[in-house]
C-alpha atoms as a PDB file:
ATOM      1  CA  UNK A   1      -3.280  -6.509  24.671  1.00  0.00           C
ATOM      2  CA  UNK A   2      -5.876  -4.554  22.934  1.00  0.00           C
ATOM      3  CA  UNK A   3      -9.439  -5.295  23.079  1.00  0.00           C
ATOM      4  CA  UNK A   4      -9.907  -5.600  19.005  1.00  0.00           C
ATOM      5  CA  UNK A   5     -13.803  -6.362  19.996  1.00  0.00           C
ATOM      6  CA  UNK A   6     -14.285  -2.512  21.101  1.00  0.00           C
ATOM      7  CA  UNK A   7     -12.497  -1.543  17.868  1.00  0.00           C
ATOM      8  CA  UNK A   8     -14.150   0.194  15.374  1.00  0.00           C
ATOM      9  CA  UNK A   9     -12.902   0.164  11.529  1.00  0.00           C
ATOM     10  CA  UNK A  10     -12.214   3.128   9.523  1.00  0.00           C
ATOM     11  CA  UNK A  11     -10.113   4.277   6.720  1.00  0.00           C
ATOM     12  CA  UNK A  12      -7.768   7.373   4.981  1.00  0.00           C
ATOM     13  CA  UNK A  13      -7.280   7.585   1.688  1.00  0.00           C
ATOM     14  CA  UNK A  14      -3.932   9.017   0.304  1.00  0.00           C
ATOM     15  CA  UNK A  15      -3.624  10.860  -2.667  1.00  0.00           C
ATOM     16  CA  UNK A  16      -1.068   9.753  -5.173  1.00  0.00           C
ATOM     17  CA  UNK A  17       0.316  13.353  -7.088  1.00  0.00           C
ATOM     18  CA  UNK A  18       1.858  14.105 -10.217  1.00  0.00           C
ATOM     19  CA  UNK A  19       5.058  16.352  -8.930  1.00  0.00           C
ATOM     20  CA  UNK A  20       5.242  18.813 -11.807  1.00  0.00           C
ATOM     21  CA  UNK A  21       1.327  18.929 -12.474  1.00  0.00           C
ATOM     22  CA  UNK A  22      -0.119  18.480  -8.953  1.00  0.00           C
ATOM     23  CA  UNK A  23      -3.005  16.528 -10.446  1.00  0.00           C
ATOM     24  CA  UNK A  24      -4.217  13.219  -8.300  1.00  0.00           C
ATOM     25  CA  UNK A  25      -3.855   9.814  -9.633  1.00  0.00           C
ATOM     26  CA  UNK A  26      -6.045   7.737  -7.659  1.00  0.00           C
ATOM     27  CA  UNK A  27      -5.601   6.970  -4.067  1.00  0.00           C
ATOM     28  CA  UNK A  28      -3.742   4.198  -1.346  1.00  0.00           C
ATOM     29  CA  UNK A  29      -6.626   3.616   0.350  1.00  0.00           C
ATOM     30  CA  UNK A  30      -5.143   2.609   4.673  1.00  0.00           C
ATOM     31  CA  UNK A  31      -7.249   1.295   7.383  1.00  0.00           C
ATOM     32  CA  UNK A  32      -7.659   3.494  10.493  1.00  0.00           C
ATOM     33  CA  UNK A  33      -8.942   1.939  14.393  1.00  0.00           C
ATOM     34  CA  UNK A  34     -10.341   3.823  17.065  1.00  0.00           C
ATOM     35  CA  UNK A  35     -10.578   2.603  20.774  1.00  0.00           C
ATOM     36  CA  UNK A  36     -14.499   3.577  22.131  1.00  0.00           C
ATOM     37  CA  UNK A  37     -13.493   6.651  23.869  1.00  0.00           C
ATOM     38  CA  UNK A  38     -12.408   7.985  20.267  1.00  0.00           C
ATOM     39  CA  UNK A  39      -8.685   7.796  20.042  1.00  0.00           C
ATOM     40  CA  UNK A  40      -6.940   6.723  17.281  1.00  0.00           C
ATOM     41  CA  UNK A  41      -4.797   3.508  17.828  1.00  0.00           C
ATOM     42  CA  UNK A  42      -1.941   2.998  15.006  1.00  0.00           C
ATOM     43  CA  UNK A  43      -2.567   0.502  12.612  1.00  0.00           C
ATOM     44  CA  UNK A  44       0.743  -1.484  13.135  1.00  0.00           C
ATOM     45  CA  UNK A  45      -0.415  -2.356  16.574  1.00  0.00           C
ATOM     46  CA  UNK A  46      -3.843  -3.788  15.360  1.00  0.00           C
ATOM     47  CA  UNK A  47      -1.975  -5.694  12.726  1.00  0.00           C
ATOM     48  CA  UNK A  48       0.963  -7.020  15.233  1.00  0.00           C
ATOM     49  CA  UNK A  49      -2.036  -8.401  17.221  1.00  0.00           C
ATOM     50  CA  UNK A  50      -4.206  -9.938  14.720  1.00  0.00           C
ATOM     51  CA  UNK A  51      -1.115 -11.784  13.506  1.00  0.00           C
ATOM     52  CA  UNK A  52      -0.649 -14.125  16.684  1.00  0.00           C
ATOM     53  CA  UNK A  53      -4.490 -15.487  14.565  1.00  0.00           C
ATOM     54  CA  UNK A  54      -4.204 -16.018  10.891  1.00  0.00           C
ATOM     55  CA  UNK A  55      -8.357 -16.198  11.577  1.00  0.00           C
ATOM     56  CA  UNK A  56      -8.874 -13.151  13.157  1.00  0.00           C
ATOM     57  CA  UNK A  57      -6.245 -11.569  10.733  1.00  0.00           C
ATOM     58  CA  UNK A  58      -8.270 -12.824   7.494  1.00  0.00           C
ATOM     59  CA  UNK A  59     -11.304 -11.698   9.021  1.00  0.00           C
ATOM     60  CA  UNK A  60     -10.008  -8.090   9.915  1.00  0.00           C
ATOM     61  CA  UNK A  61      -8.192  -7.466   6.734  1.00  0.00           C
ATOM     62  CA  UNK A  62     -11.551  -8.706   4.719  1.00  0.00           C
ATOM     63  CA  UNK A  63     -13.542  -5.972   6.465  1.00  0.00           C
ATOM     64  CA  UNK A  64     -11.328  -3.710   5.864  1.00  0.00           C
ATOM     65  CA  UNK A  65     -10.895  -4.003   2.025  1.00  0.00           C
ATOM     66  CA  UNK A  66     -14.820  -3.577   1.993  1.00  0.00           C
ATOM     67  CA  UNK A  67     -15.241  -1.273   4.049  1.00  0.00           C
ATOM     68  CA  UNK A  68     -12.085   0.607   1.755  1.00  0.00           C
ATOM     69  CA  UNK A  69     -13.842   0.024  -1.164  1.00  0.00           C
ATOM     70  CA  UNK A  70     -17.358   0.946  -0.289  1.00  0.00           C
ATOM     71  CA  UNK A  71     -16.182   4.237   0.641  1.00  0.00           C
ATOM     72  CA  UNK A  72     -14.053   5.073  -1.920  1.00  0.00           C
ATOM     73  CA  UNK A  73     -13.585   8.209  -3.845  1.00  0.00           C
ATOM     74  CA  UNK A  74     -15.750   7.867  -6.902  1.00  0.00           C
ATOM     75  CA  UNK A  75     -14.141   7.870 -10.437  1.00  0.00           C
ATOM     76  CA  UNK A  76     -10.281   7.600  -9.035  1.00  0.00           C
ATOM     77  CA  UNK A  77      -7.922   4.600  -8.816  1.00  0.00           C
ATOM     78  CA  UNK A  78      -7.618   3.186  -5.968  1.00  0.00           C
ATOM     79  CA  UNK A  79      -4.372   1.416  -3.995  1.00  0.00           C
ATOM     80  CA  UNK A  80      -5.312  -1.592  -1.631  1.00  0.00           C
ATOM     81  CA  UNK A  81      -2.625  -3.249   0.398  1.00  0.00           C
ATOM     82  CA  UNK A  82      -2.807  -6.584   0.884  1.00  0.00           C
ATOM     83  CA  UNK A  83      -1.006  -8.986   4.052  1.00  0.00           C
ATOM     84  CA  UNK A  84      -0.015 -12.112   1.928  1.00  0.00           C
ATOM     85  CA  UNK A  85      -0.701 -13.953   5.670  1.00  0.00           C
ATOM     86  CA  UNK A  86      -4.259 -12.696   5.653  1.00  0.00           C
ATOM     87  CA  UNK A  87      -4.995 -14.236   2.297  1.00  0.00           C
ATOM     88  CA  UNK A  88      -3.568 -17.474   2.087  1.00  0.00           C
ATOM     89  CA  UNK A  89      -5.196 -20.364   1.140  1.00  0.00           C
ATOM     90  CA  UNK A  90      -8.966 -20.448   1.207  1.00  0.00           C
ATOM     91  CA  UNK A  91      -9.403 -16.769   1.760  1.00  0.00           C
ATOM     92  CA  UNK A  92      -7.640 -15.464  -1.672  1.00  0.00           C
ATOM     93  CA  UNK A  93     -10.225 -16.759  -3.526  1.00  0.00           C
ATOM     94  CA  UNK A  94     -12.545 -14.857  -1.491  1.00  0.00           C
ATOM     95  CA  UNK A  95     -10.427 -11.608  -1.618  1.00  0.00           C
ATOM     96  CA  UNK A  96      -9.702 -11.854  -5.842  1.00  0.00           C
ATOM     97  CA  UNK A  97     -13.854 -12.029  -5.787  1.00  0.00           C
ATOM     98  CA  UNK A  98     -13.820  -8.332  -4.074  1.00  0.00           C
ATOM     99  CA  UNK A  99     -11.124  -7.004  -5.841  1.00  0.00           C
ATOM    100  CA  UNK A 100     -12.630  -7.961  -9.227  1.00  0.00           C
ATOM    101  CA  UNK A 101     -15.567  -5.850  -8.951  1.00  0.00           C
ATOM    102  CA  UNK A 102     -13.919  -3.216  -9.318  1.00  0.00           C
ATOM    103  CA  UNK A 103     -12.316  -2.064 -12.224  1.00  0.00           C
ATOM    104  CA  UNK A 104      -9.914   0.479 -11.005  1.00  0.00           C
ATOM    105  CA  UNK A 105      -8.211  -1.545  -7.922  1.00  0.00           C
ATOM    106  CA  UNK A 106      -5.038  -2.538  -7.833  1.00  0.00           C
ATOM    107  CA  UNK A 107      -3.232  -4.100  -4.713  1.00  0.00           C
ATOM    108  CA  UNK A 108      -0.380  -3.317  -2.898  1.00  0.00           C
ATOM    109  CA  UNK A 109       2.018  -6.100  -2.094  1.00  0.00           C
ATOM    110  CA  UNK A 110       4.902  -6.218   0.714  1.00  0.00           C
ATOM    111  CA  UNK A 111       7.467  -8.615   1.003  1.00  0.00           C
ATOM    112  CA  UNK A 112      10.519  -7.772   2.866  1.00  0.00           C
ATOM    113  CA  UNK A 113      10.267  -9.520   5.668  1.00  0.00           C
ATOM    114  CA  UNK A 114      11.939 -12.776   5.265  1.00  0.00           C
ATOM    115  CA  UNK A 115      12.436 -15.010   2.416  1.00  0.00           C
ATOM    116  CA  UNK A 116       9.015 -17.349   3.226  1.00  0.00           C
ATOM    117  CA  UNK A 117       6.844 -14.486   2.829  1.00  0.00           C
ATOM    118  CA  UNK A 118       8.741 -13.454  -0.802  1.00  0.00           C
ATOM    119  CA  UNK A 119       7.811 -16.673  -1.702  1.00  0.00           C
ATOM    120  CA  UNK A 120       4.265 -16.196  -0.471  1.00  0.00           C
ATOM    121  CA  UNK A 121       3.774 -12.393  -1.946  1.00  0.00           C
ATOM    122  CA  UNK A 122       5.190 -14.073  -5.178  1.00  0.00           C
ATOM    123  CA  UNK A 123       2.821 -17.087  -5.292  1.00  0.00           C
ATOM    124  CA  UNK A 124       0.112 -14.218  -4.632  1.00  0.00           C
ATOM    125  CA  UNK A 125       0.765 -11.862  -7.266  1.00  0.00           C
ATOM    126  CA  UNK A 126       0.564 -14.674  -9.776  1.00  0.00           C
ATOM    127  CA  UNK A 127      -2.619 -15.323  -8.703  1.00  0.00           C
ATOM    128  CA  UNK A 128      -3.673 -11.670  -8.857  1.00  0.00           C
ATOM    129  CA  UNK A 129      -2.433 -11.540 -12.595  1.00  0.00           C
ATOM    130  CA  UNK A 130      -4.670 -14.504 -13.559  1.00  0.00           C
ATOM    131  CA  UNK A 131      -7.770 -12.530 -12.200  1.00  0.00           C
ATOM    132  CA  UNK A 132      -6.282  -9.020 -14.161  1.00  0.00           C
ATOM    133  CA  UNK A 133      -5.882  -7.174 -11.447  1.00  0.00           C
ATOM    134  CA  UNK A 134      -2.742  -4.842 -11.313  1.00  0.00           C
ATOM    135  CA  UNK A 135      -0.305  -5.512  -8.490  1.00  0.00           C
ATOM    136  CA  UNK A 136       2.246  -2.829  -6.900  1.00  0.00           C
ATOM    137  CA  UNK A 137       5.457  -4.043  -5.346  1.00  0.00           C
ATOM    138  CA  UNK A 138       5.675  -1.938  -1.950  1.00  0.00           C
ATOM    139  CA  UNK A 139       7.929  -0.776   0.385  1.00  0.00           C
ATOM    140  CA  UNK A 140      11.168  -0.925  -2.297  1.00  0.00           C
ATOM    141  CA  UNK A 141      14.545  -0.164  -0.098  1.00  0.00           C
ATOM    142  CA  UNK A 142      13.180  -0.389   3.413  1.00  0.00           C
ATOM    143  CA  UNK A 143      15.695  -0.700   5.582  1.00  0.00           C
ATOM    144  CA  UNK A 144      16.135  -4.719   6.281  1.00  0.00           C
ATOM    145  CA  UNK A 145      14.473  -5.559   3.620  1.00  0.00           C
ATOM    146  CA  UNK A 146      14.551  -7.877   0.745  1.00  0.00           C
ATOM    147  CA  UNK A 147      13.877  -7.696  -3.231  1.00  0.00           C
ATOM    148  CA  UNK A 148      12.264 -10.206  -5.360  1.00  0.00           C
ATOM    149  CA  UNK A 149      13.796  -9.927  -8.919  1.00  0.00           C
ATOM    150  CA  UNK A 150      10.490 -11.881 -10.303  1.00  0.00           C
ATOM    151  CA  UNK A 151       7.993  -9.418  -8.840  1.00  0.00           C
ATOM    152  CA  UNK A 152      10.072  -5.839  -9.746  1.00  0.00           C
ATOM    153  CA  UNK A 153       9.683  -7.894 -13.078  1.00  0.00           C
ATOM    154  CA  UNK A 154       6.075  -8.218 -13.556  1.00  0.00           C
ATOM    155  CA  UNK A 155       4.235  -5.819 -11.338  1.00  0.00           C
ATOM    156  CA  UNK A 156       2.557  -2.620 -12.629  1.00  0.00           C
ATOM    157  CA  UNK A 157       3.940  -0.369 -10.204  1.00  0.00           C
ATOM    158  CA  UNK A 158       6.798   0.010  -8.231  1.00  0.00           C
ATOM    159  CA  UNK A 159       6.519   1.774  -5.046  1.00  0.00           C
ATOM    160  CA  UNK A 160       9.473   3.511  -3.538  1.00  0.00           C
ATOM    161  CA  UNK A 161      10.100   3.594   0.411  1.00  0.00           C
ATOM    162  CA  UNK A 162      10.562   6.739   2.113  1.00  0.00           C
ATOM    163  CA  UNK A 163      13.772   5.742   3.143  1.00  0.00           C
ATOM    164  CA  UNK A 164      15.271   6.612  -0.351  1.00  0.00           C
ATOM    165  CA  UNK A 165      14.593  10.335   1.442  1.00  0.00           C
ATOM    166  CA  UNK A 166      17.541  10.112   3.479  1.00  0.00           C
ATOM    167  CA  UNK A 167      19.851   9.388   0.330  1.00  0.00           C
ATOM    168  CA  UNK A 168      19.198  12.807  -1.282  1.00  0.00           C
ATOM    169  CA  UNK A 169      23.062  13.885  -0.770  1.00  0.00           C
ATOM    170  CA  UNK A 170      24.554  10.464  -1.215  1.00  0.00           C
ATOM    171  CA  UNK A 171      25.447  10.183  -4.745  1.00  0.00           C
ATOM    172  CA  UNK A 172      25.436   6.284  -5.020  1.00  0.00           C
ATOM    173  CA  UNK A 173      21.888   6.079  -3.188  1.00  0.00           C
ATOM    174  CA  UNK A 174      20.629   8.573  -5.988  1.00  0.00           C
ATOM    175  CA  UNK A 175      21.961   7.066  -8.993  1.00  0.00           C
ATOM    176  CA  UNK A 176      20.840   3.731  -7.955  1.00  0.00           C
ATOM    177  CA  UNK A 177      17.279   5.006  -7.425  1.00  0.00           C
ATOM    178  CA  UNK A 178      17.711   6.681 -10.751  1.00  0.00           C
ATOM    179  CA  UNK A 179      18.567   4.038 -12.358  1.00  0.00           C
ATOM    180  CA  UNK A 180      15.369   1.597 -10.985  1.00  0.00           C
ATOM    181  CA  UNK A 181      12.871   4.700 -12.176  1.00  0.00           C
ATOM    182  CA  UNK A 182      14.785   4.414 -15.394  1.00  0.00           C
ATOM    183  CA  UNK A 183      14.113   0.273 -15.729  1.00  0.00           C
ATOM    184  CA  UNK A 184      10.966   0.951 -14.819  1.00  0.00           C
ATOM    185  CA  UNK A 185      10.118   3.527 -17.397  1.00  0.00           C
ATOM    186  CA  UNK A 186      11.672   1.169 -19.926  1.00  0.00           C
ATOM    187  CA  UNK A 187       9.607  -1.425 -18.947  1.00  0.00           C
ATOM    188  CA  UNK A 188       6.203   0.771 -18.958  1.00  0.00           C
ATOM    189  CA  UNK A 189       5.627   0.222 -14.880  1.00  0.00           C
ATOM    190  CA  UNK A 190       4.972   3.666 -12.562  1.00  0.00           C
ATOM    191  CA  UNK A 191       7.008   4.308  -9.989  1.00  0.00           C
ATOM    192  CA  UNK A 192       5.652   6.133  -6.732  1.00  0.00           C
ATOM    193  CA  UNK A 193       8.019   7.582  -4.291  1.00  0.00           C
ATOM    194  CA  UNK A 194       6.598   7.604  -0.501  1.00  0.00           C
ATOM    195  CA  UNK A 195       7.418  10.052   2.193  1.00  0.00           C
ATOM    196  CA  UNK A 196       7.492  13.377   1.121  1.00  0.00           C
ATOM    197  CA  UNK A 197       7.012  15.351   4.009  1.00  0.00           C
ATOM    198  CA  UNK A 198       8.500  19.161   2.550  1.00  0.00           C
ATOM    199  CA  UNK A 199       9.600  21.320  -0.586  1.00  0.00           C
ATOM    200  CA  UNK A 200      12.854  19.535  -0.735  1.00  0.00           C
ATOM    201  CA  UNK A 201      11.541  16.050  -1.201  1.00  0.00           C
ATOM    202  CA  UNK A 202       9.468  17.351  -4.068  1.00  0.00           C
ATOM    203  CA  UNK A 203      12.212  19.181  -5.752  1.00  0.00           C
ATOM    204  CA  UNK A 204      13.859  16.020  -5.627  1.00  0.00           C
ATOM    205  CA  UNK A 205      11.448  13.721  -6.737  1.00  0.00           C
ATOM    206  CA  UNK A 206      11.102  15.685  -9.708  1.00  0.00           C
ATOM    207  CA  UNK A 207      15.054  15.506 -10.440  1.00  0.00           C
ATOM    208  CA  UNK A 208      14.512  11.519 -10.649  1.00  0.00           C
ATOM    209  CA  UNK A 209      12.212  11.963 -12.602  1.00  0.00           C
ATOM    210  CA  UNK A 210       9.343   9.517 -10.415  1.00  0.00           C
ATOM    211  CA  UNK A 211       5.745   9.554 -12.046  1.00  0.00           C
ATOM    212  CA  UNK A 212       3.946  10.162  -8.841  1.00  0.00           C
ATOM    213  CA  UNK A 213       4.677  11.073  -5.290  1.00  0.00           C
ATOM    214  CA  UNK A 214       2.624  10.337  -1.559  1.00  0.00           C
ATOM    215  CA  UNK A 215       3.138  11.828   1.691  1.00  0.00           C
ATOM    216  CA  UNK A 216       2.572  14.199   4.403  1.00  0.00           C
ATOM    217  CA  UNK A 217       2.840  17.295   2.424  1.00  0.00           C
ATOM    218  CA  UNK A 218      -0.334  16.808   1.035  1.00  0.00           C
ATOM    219  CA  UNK A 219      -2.501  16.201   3.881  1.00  0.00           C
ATOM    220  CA  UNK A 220      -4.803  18.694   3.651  1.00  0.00           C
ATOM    221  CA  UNK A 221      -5.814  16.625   0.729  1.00  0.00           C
ATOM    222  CA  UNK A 222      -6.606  13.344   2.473  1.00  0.00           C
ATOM    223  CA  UNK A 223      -9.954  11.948   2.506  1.00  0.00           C
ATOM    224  CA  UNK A 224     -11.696  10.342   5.953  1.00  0.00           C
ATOM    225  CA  UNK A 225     -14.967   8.993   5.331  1.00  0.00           C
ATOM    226  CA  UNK A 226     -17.186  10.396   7.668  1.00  0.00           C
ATOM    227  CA  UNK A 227     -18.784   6.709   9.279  1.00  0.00           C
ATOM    228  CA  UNK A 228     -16.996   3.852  10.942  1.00  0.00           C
ATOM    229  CA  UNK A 229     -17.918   0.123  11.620  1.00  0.00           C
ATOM    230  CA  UNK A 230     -17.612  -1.849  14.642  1.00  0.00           C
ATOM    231  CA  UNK A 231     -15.327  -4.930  13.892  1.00  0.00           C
ATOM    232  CA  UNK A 232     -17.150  -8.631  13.309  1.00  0.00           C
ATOM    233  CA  UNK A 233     -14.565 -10.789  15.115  1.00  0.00           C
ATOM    234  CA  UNK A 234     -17.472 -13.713  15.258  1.00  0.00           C
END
């Protein structure tokens, strides 16, 4: 067990790039922890913690998004994703009173884990769209996991897994990713594809045809604010 009292909060901000242009269009903005000594711990290990206390999860995830925000690149949009757990009930309220400050947000929603939190992302993103801010659907094709037909629908963006990656030479995998770019050109959403780590990837995000790609190859354009906060578990 980690001691999420020692933690401090920090963040990394992801630049989403036009393949053919190599202009930025805005940011994913994704929380970062460090242990006291200065390590990094990953983020999925905070998370798997904080979720055995929908509490402590709300209160983490709240930080966070302020902390995201406060430190954000000036002038650029910017990605937030959002734990449909963490803002449940009372605290969505709450969170849709951050978020609409800001004119340029838009949140990042995952639900592929089982078919309660679909429901739940769902019953979030409606509430998102009453307070006009735009919603991406995240995480598309990830192994295991499922698709709500309502939110590829009505989001603003659709964001591509990484796993699509491993479907470059499989002819079915491609035209089926081609053709959910193509409904969601017809349907004026952006589509993002995630993961691309070399040349290759590029090349072939630009045969599909995505709007905008994220990943690894552009690190040395990734922005780390240069403070951190201790977490408020009180």
């Amino acid at each position: 067990m980690i001691n999420l009292s020692l933690l401090t909060l920090s963040c990394e901000y992801q630049p989403f790039v036009d393949p053919h242009t190599f202009t930025i269009d805005g940011y994913e903005a994704l929380a970062r922890f460090y242990q006291p000594n200065g390590d990094a711990i990953a983020p999925n290990i905070v998370f798997e913690q904080l979720h055995e206390s929908i509490e402590l999860l709300a209160a983490v995830e709240y930080q966070a998004k302020v902390f995201q925000l406060a430190h954000a690149p000036h002038q650029q949009r910017i990605f937030i994703n959002v734990d449909p757990h963490a803002v449940d009930g009372l605290n969505t309220a709450k969170l849709i009173k951050l978020l609409s400050q800001y004119q340029q947000v838009t949140v990042e929603i995952i639900e592929n884990t089982c078919v309660n939190d679909a429901m739940l992302a769902n019953q979030l993103f409606s509430q998102f769209k009453q307070a006009n801010i735009k919603v991406a659907l995240d995480d598309i094709g990830a192994p295991h996991s499922l698709l709500c037909v309502d939110l590829m629908m009505n989001v603003d963006y659709l964001k591509f897994d990484r796993h699509w990656l491993t479907h470059m030479t499989h002819p079915e995998g491609v035209q089926l990713l081609i053709a959910l770019i193509n409904f969601a050109k017809q349907t004026n959403k952006k589509c993002i594809l995630e993961g691309i780590e070399t040349e290759a990837h590029l090349a072939f995000a630009r045969d599909i045809g995505v709007h905008l790609v994220q990943g690894f190859l552009f690190k040395s354009w990734f922005i780390r604010p240069t403070s951190s906060q201790t977490l408020c578990l009180a």
